[in-house]
C-alpha atoms as a PDB file:
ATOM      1  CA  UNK A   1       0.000   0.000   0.000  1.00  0.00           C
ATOM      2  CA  UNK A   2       1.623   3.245  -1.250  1.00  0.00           C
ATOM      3  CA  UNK A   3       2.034   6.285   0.950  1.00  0.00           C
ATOM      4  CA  UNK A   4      -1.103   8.701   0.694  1.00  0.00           C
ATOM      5  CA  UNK A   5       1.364  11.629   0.257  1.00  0.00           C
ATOM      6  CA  UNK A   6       3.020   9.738  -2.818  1.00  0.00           C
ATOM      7  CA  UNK A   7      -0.113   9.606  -5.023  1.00  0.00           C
ATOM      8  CA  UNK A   8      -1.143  12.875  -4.134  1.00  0.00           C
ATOM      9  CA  UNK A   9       0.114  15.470  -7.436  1.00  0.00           C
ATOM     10  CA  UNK A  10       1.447  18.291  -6.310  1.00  0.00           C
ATOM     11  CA  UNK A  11      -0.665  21.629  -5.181  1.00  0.00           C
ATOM     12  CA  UNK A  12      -0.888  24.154  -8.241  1.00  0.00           C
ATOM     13  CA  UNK A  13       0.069  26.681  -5.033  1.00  0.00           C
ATOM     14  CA  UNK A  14       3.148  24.991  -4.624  1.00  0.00           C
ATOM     15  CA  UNK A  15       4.105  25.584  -7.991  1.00  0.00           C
ATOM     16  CA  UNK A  16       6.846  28.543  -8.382  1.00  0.00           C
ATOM     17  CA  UNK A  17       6.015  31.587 -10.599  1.00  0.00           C
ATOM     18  CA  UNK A  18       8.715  32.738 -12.725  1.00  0.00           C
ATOM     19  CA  UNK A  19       8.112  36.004 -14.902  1.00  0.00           C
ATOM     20  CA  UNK A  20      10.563  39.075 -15.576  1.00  0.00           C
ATOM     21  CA  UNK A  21      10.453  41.802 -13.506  1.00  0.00           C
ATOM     22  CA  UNK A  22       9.678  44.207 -15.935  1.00  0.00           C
ATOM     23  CA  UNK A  23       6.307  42.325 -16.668  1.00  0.00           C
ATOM     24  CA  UNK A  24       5.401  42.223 -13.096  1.00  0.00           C
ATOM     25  CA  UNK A  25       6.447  46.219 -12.987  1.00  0.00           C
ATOM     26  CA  UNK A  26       4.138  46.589 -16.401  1.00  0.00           C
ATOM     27  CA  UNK A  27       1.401  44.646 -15.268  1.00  0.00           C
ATOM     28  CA  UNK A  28       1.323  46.863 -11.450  1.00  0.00           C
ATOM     29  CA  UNK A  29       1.407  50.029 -13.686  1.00  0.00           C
ATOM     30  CA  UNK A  30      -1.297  49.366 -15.953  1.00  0.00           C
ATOM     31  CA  UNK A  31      -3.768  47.913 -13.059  1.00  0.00           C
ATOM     32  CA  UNK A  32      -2.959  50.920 -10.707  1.00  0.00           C
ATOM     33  CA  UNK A  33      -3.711  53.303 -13.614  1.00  0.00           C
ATOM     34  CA  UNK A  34      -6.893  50.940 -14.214  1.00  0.00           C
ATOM     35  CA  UNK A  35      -7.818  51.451 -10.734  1.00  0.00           C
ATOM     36  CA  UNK A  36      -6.931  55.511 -10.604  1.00  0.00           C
ATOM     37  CA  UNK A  37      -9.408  56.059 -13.700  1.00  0.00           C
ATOM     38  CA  UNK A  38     -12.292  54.014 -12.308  1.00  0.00           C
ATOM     39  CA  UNK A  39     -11.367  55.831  -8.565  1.00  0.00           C
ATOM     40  CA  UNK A  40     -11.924  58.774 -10.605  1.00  0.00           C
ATOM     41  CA  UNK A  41     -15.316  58.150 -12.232  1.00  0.00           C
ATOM     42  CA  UNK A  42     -16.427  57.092  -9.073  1.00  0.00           C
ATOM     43  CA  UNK A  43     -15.589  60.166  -7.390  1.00  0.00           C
ATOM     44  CA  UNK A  44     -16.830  62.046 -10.255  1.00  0.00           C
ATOM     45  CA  UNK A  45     -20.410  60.577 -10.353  1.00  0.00           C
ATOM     46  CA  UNK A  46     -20.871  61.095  -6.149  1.00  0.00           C
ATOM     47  CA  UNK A  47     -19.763  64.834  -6.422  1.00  0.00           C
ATOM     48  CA  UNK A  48     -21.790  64.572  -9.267  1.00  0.00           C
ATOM     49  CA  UNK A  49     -25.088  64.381  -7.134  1.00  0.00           C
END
């Protein structure tokens, strides 16, 4: 009888991430500025009212 922990695959959490700095730096930048232009329609439309 095998080991339970043998048959088990691995966790996809376990798994490491590898990816360029740059991207990672890219990908920050474009989400923040995302997040600034939808912080600003939001406070747009309540000083709106």
């Amino acid at each position: 009888m095998q080991n339970k922990l043998e048959v088990e695959k691995p966790s996809v959490w376990k798994m490491q991430v590898r990816a360029s700095f740059r991207k990672v730096i890219a990908f920050d930048l474009l989400f923040l500025g995302l997040g600034a232009m939808v912080g600003a329609g939001i406070l747009a439309a309540i000083l709106h009212l």
